[in-house]
PDB file of N, CA and C in Angstrom:
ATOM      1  N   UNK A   1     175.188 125.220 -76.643  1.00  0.00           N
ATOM      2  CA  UNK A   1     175.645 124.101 -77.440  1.00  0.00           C
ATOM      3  C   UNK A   1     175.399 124.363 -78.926  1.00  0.00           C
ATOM      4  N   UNK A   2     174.118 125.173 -79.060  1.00  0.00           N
ATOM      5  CA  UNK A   2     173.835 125.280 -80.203  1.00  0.00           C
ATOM      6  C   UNK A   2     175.151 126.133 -81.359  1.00  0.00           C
ATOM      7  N   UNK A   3     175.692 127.570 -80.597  1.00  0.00           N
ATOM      8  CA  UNK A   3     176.137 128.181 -80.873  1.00  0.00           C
ATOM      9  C   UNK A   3     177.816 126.838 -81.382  1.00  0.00           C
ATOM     10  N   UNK A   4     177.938 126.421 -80.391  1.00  0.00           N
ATOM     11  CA  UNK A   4     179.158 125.754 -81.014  1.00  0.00           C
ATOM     12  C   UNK A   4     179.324 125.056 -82.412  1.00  0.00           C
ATOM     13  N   UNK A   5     178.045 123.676 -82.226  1.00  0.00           N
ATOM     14  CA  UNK A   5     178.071 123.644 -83.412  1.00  0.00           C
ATOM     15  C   UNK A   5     177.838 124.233 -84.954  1.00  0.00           C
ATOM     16  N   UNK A   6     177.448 125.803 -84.532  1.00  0.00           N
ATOM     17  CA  UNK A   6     177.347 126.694 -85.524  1.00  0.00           C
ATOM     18  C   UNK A   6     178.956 126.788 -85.778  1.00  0.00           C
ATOM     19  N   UNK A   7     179.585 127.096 -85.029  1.00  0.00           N
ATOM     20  CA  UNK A   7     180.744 128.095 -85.046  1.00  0.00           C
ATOM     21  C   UNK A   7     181.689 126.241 -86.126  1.00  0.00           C
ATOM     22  N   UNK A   8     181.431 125.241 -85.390  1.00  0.00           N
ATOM     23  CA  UNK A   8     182.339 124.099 -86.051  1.00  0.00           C
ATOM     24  C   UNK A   8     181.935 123.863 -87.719  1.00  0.00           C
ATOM     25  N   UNK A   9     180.278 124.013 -88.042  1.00  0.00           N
ATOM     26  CA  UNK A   9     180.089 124.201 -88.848  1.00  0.00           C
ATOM     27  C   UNK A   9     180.866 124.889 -90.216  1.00  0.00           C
ATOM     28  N   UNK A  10     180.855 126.142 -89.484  1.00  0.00           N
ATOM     29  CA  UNK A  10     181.496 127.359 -90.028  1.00  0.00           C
ATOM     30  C   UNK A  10     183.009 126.996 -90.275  1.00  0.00           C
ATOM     31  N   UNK A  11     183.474 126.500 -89.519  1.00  0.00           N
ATOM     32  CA  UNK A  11     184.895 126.485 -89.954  1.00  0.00           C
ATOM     33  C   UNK A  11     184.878 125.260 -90.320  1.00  0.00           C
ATOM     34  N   UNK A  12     184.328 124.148 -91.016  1.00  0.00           N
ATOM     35  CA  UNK A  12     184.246 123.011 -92.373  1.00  0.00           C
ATOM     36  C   UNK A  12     183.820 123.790 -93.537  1.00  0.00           C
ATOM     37  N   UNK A  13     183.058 125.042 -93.268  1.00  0.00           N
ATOM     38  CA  UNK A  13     182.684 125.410 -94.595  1.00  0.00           C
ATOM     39  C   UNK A  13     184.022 126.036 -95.442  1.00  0.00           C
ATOM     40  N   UNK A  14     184.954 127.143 -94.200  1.00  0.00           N
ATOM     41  CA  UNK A  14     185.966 127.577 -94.116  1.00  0.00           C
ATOM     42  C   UNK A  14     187.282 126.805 -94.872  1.00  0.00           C
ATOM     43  N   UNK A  15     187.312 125.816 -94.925  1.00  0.00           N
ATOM     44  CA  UNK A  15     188.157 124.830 -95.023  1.00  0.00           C
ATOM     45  C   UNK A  15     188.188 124.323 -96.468  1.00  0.00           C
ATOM     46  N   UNK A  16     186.505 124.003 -96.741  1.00  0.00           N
ATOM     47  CA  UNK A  16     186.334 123.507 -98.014  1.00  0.00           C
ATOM     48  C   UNK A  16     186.288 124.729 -99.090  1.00  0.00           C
ATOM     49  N   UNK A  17     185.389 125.904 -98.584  1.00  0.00           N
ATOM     50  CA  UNK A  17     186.360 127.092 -99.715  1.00  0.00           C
ATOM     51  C   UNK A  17     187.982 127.407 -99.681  1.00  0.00           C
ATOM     52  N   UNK A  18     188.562 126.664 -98.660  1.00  0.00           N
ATOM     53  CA  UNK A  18     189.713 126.345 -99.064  1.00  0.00           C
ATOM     54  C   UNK A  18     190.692 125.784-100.259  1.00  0.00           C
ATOM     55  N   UNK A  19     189.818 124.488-100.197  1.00  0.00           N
ATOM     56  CA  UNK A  19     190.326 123.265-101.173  1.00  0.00           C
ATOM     57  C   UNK A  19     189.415 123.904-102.394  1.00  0.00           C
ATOM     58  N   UNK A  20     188.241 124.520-102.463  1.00  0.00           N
ATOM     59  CA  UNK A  20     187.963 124.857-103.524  1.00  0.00           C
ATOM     60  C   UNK A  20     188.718 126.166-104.542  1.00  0.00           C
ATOM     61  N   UNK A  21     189.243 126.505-103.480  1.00  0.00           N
ATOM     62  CA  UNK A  21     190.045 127.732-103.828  1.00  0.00           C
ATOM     63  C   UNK A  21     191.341 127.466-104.616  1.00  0.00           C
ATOM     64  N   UNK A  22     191.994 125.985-103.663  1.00  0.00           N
ATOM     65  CA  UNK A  22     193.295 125.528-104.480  1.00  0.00           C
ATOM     66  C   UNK A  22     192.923 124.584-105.586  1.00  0.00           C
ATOM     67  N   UNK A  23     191.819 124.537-105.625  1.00  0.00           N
ATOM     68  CA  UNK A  23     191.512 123.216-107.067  1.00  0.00           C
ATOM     69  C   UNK A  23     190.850 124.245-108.441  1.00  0.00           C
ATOM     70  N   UNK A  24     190.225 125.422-108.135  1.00  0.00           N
ATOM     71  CA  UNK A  24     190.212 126.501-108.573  1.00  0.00           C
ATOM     72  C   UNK A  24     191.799 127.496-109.282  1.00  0.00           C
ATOM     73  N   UNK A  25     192.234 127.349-108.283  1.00  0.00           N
ATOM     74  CA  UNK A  25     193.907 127.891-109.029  1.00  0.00           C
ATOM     75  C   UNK A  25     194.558 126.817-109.811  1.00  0.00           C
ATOM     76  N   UNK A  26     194.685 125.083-109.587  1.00  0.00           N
ATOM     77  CA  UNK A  26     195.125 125.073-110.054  1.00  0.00           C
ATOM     78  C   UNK A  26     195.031 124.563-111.651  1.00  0.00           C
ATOM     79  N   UNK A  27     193.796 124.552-112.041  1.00  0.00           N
ATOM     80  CA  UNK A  27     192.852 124.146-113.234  1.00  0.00           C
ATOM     81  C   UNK A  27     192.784 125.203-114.062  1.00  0.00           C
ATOM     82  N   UNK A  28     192.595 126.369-113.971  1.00  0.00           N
ATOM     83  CA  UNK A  28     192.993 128.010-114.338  1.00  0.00           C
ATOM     84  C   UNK A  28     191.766 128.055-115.610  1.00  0.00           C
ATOM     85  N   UNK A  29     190.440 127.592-115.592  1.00  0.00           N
ATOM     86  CA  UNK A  29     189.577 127.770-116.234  1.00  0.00           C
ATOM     87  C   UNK A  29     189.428 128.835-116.353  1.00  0.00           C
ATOM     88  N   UNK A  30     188.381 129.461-117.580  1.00  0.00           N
ATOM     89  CA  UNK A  30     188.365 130.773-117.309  1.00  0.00           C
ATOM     90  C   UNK A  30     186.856 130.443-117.220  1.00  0.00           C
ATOM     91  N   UNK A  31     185.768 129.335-117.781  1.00  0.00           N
ATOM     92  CA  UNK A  31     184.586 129.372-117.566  1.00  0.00           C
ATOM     93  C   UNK A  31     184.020 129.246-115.757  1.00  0.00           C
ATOM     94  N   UNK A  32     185.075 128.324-114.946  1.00  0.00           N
ATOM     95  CA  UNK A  32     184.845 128.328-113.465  1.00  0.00           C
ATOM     96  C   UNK A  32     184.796 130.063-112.961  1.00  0.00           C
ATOM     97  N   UNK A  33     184.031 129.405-111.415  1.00  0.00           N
ATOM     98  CA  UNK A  33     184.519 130.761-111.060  1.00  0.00           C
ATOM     99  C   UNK A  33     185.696 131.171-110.338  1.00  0.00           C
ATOM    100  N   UNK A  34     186.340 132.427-110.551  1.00  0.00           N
ATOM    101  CA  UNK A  34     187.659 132.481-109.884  1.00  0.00           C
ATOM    102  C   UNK A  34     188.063 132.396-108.560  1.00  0.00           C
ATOM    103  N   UNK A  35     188.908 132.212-108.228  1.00  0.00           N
ATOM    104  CA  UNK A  35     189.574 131.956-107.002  1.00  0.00           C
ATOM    105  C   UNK A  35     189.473 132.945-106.014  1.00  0.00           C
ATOM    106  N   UNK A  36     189.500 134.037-106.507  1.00  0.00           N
ATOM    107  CA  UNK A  36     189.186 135.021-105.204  1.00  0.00           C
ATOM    108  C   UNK A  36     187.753 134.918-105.026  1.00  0.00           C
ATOM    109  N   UNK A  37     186.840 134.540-104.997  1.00  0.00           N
ATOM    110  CA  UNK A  37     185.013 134.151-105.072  1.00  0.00           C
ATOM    111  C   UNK A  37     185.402 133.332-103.535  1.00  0.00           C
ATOM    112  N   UNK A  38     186.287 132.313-103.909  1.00  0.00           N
ATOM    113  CA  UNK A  38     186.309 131.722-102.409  1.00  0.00           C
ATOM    114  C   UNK A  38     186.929 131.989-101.374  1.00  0.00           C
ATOM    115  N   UNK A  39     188.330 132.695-102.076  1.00  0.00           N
ATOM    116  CA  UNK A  39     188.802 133.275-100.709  1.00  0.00           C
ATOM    117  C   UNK A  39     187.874 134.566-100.075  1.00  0.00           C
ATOM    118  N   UNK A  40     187.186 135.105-100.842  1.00  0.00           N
ATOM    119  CA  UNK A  40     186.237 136.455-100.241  1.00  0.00           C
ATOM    120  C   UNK A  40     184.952 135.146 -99.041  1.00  0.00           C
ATOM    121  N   UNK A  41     184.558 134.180 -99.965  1.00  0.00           N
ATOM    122  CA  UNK A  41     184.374 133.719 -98.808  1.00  0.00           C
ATOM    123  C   UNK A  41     184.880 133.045 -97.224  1.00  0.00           C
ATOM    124  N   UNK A  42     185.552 132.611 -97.821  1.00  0.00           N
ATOM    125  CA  UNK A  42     186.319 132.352 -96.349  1.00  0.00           C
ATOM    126  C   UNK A  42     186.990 133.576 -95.646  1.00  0.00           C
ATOM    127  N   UNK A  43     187.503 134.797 -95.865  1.00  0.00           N
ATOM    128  CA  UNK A  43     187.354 135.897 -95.621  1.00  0.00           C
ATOM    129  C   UNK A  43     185.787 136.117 -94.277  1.00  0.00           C
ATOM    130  N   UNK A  44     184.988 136.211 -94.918  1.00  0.00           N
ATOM    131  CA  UNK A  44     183.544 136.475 -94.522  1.00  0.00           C
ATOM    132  C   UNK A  44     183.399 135.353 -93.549  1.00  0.00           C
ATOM    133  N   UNK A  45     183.350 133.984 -93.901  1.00  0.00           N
ATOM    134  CA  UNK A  45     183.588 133.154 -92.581  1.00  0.00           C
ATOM    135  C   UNK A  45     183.998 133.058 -91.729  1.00  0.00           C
ATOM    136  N   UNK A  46     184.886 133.968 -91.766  1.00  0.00           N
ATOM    137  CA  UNK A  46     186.229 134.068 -90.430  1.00  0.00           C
ATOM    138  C   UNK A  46     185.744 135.340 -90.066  1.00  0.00           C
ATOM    139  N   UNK A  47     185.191 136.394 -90.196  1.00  0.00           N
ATOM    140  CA  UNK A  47     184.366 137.415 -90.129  1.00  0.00           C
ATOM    141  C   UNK A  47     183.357 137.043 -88.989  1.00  0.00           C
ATOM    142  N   UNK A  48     181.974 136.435 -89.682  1.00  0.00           N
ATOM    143  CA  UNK A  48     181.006 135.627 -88.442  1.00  0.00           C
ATOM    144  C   UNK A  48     181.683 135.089 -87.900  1.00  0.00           C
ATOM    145  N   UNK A  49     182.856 133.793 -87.713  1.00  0.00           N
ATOM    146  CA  UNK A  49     183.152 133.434 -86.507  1.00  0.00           C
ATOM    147  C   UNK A  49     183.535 134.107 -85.534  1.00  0.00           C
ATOM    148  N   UNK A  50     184.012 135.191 -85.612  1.00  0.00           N
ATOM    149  CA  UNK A  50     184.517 135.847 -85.025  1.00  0.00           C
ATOM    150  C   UNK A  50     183.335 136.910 -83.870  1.00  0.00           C
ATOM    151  N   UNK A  51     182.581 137.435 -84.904  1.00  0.00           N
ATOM    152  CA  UNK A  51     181.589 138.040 -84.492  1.00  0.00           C
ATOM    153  C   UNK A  51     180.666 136.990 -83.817  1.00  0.00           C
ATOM    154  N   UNK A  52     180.203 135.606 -83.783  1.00  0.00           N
ATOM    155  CA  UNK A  52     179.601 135.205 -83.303  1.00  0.00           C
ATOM    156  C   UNK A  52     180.580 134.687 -81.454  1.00  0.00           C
ATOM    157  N   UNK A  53     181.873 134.422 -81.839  1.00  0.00           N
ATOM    158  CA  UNK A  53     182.450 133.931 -80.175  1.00  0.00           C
ATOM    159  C   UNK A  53     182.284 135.253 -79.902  1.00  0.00           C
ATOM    160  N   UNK A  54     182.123 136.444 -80.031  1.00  0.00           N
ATOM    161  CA  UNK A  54     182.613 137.498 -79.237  1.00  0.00           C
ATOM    162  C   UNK A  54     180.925 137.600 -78.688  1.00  0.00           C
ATOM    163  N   UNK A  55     180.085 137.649 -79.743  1.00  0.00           N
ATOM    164  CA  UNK A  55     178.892 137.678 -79.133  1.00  0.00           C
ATOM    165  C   UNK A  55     178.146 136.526 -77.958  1.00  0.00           C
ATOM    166  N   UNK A  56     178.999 135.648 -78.331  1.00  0.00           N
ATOM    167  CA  UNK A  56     178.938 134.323 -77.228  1.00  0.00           C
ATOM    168  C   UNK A  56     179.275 134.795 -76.212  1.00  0.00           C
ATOM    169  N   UNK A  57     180.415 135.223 -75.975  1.00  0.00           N
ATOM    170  CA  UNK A  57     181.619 135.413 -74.550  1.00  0.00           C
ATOM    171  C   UNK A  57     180.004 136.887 -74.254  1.00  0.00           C
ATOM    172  N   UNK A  58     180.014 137.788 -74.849  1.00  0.00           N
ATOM    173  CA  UNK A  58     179.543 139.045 -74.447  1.00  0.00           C
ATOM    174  C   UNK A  58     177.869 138.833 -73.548  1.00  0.00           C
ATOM    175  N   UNK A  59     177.436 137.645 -73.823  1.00  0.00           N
ATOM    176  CA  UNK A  59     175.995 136.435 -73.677  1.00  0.00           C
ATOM    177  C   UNK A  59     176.272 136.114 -72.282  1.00  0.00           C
ATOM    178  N   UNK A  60     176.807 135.563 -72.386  1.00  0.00           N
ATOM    179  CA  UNK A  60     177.333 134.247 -71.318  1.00  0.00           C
ATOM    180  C   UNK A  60     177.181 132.673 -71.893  1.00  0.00           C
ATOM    181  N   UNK A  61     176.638 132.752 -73.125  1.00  0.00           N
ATOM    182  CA  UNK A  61     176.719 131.075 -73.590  1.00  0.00           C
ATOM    183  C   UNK A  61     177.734 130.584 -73.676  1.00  0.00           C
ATOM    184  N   UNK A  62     179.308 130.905 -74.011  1.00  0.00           N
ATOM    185  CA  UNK A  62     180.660 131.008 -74.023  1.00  0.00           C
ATOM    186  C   UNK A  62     180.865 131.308 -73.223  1.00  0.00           C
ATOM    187  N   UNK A  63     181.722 130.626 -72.158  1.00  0.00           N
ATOM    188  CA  UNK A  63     182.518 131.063 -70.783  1.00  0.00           C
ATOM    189  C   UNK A  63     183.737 130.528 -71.370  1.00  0.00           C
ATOM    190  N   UNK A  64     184.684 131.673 -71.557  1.00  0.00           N
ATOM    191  CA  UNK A  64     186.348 132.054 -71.734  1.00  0.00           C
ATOM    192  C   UNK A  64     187.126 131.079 -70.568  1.00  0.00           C
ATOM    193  N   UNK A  65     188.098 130.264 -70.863  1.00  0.00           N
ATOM    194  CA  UNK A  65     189.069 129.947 -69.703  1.00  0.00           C
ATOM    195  C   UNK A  65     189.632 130.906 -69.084  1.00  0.00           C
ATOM    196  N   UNK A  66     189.212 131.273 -67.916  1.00  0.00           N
ATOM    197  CA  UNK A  66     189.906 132.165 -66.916  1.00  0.00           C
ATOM    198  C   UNK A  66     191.587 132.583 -66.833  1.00  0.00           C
ATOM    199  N   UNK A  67     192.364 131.282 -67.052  1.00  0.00           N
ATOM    200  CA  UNK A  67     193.565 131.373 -66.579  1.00  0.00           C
ATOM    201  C   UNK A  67     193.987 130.540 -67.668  1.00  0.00           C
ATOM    202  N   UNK A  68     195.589 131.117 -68.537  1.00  0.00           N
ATOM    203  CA  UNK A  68     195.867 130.423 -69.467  1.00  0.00           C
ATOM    204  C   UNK A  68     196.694 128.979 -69.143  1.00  0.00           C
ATOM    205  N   UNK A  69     197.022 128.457 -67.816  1.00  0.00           N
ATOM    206  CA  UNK A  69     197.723 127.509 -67.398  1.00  0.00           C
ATOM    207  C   UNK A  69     196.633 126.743 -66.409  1.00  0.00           C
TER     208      UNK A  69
END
């Protein structure tokens, strides 16, 4: 259980370097920081999520649906 709410976590953080990313482009400061800062993070977020379901499924804390129907 724990692992899930890590992983849901992760993808709100995902989301909001999102919106920070488009409120970042479209303000075009040069004192902020730039826009690729957040997409490298969300990059990297989607990185651990990834690495963490696979390490789930590879555990057994994650059990995969067997059958796609």
């Amino acid at each position: 259980m724990l692992i899930k709410i890590i992983i849901v976590g992760l993808l709100i953080f995902m989301i909001f370097n999102l919106f920070k990313a488009l409120i970042s482009m479209n303000r075009n400061d040069s004192n902020k920081p730039s826009m690729s800062k957040f997409i490298g993070r969300r990059v990297m977020t989607s990185v651990i999520i990834v690495i963490l379901l696979l390490l789930g499924i590879l555990t057994g804390v994650i059990t995969p649906n067997p059958r796609p129907y």
